[in-house]
C-alpha atoms as a PDB file:
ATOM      1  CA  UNK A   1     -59.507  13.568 -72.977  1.00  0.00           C
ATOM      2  CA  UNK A   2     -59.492  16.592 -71.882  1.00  0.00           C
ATOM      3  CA  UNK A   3     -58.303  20.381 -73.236  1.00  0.00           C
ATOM      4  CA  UNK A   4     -55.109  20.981 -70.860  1.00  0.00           C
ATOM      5  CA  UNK A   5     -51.468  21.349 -72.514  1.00  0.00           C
ATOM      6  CA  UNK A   6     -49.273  18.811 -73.006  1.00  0.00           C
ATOM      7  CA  UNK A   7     -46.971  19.579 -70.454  1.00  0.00           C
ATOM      8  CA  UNK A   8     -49.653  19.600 -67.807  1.00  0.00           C
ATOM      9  CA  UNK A   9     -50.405  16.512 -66.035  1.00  0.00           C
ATOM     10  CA  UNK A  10     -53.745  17.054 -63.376  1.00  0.00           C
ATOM     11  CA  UNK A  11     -53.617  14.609 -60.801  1.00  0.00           C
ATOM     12  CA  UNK A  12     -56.508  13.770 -57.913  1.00  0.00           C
ATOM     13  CA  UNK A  13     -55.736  12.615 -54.832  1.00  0.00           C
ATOM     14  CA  UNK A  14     -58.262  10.121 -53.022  1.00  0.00           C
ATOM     15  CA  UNK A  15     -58.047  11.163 -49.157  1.00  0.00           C
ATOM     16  CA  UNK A  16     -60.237   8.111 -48.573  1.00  0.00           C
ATOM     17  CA  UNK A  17     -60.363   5.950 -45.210  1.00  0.00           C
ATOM     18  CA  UNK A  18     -60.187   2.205 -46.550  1.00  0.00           C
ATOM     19  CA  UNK A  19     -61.469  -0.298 -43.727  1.00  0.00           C
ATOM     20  CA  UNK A  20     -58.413  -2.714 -42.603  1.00  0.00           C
ATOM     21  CA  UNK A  21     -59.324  -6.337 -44.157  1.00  0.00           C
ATOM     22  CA  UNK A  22     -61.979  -4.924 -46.873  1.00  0.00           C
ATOM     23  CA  UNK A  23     -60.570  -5.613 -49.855  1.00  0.00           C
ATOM     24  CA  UNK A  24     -63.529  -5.309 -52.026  1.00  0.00           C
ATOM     25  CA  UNK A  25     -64.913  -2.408 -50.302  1.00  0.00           C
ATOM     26  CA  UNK A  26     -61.910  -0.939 -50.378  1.00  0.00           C
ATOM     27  CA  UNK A  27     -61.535  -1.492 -54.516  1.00  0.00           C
ATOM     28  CA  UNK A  28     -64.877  -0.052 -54.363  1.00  0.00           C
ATOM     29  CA  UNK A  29     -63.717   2.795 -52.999  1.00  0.00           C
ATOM     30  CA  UNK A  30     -60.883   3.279 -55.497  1.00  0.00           C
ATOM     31  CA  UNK A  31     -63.378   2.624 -58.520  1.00  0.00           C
ATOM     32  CA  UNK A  32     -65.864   5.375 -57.222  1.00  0.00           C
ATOM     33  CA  UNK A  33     -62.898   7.754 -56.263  1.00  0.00           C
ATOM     34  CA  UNK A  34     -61.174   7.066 -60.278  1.00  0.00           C
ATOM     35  CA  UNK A  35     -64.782   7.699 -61.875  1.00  0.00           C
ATOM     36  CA  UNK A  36     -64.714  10.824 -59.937  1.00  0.00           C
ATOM     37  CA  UNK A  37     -61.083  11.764 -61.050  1.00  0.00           C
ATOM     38  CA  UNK A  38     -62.249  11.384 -64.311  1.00  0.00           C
ATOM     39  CA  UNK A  39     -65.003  13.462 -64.659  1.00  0.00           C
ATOM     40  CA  UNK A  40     -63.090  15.970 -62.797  1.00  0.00           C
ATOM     41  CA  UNK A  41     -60.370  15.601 -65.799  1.00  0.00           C
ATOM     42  CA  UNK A  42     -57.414  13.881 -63.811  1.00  0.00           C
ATOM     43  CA  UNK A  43     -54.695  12.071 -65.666  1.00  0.00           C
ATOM     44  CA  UNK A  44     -54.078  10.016 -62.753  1.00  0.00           C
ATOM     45  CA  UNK A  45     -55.739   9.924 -59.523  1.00  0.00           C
ATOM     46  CA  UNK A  46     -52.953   8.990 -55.885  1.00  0.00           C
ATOM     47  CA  UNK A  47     -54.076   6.598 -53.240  1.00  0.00           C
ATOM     48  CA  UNK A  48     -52.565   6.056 -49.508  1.00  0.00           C
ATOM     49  CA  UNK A  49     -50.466   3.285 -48.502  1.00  0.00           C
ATOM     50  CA  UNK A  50     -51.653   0.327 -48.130  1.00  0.00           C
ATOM     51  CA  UNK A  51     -54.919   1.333 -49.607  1.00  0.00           C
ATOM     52  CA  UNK A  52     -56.115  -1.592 -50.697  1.00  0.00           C
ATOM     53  CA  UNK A  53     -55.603  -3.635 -47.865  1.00  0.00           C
ATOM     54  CA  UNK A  54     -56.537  -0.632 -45.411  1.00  0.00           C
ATOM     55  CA  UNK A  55     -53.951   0.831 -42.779  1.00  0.00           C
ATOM     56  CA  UNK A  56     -52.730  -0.786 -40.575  1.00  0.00           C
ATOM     57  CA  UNK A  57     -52.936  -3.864 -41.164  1.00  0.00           C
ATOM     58  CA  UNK A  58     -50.607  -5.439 -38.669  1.00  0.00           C
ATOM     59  CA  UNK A  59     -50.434  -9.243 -38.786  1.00  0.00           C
ATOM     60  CA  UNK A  60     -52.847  -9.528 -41.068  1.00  0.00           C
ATOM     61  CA  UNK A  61     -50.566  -8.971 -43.838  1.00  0.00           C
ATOM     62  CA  UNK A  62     -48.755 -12.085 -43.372  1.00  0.00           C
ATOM     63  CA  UNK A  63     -51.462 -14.164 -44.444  1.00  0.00           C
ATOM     64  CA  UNK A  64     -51.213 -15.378 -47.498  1.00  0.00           C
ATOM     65  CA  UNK A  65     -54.832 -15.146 -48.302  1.00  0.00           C
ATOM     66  CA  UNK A  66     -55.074 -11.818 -47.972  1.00  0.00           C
ATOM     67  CA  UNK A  67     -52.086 -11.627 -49.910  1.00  0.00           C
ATOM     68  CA  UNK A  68     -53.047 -13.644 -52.847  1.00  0.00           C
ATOM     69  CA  UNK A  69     -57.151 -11.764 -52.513  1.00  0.00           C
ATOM     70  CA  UNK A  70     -55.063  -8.172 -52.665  1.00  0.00           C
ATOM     71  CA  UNK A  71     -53.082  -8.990 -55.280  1.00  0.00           C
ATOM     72  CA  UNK A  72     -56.644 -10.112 -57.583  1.00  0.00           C
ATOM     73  CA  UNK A  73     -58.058  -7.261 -56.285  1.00  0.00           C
ATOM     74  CA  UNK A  74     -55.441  -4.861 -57.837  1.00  0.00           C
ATOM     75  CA  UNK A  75     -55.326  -7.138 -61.301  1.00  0.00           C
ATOM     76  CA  UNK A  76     -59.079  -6.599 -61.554  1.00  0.00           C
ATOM     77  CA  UNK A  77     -58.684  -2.607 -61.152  1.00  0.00           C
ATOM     78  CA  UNK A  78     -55.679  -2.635 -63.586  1.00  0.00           C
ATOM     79  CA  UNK A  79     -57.790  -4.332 -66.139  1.00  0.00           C
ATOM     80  CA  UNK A  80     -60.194  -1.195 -65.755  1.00  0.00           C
ATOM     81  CA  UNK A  81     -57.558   1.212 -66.714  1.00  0.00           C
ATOM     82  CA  UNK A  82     -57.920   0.009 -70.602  1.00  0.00           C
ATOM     83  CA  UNK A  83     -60.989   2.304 -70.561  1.00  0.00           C
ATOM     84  CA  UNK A  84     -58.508   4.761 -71.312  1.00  0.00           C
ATOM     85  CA  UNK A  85     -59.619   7.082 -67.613  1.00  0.00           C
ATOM     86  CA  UNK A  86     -56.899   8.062 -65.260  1.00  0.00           C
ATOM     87  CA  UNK A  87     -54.120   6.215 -64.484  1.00  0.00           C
ATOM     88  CA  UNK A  88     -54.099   5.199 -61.151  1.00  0.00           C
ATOM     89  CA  UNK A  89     -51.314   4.792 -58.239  1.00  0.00           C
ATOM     90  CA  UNK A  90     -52.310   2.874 -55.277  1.00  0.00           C
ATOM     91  CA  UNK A  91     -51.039   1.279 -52.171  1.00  0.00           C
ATOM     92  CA  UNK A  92     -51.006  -2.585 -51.745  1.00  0.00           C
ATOM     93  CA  UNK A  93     -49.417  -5.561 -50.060  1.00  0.00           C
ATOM     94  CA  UNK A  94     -47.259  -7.325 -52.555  1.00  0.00           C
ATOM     95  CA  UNK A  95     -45.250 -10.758 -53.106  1.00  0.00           C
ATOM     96  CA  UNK A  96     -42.156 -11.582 -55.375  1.00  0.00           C
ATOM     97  CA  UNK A  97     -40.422 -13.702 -55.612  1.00  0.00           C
ATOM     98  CA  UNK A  98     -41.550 -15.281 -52.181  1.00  0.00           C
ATOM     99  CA  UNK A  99     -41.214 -12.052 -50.453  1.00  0.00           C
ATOM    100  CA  UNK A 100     -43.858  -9.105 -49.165  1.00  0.00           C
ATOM    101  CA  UNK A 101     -43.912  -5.662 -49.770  1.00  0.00           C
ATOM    102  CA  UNK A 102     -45.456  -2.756 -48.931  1.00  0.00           C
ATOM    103  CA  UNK A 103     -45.707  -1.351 -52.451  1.00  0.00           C
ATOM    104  CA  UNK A 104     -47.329   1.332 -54.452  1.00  0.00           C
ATOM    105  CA  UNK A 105     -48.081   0.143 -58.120  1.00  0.00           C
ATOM    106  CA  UNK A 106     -49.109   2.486 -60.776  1.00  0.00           C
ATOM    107  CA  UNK A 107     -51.944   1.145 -62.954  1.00  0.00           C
ATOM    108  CA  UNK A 108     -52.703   2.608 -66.839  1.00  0.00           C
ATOM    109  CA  UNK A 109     -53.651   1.584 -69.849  1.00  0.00           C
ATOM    110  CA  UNK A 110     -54.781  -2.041 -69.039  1.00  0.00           C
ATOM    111  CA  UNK A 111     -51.404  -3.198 -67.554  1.00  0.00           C
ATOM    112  CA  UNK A 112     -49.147  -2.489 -64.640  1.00  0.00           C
ATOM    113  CA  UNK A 113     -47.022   0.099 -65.431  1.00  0.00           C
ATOM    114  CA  UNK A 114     -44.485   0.435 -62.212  1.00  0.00           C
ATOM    115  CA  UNK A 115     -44.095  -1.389 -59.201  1.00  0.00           C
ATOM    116  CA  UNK A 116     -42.038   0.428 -56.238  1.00  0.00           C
ATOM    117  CA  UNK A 117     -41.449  -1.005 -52.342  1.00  0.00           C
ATOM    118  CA  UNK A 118     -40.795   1.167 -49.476  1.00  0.00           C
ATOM    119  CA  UNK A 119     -37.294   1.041 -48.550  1.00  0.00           C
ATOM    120  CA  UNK A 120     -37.249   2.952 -45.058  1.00  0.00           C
ATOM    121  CA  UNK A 121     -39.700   1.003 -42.479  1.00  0.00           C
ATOM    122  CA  UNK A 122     -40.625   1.825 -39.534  1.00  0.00           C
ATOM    123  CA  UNK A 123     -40.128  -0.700 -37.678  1.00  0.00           C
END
C-alpha cells in the first residue's frame, strides 16, 4: 500500500505497442507493465484499446478462436489482481450474449469489476 491520501487515486498508464494476434505476448506485456505500476505505487495502471488483442485487428476479430483465447487471456490476468497490486483497465475483444465488442474491462481484486463497449464506431 502505499502513503498517499485517501482521496488520491495514482494511476499509470502503459503506452505499450501490443503486436496484432499476440495474445500471450501481449498479456506479457500487461503483467510486466502492472509489476511496474506497482512498484511505482499506482492504484490502477490504463491500457489502449484493444490491447490485448493488439490494434488493429481487422478481420481477425471475428474469429472465434481468437475470441474465446482473448477472453482466457484476460480471466488469467484478472485472477492476478487478488495479489492485492493495481487494479487494472484494459482493452479486449469481447462476446455476450452471442455478440462482440470492443470493450475495456476493469480488473481488481481477483474478479472483474466493470465491463464497458464502445458505443461510437468508426466505421
Amino acid at each position: 500500500m502505499n502513503a498517499r491520501p485517501n482521496d488520491h487515486l495514482a494511476i499509470a498508464v502503459a503506452q505499450l505497442n501490443p503486436t496484432v494476434g499476440d495474445i500471450v505476448g501481449n498479456a506479457e506485456k500487461a503483467r510486466r507493465a502492472r509489476a511496474q505500476a506497482a512498484a511505482d505505487g499506482a492504484d490502477l495502471v490504463a491500457f489502449s484499446e484493444l490491447f490485448i488483442s493488439g490494434y488493429p485487428p481487422e478481420d481477425l476479430v471475428l474469429k472465434p478462436a481468437l475470441q474465446a483465447t482473448c477472453r482466457a487471456k484476460i480471466e488469467e490476468l484478472t485472477r492476478e489482481t487478488a495479489d492485492g497490486g493495481p487494479a487494472m483497465l484494459i482493452g479486449t475483444p469481447w462476446v455476450e450474449d452471442g455478440k462482440l465488442y470492443n470493450a475495456v474491462v476493469l480488473l481488481d481484486g481477483g474478479r472483474i469489476a466493470a465491463v464497458r463497449f464502445k458505443v461510437n464506431l468508426p466505421n
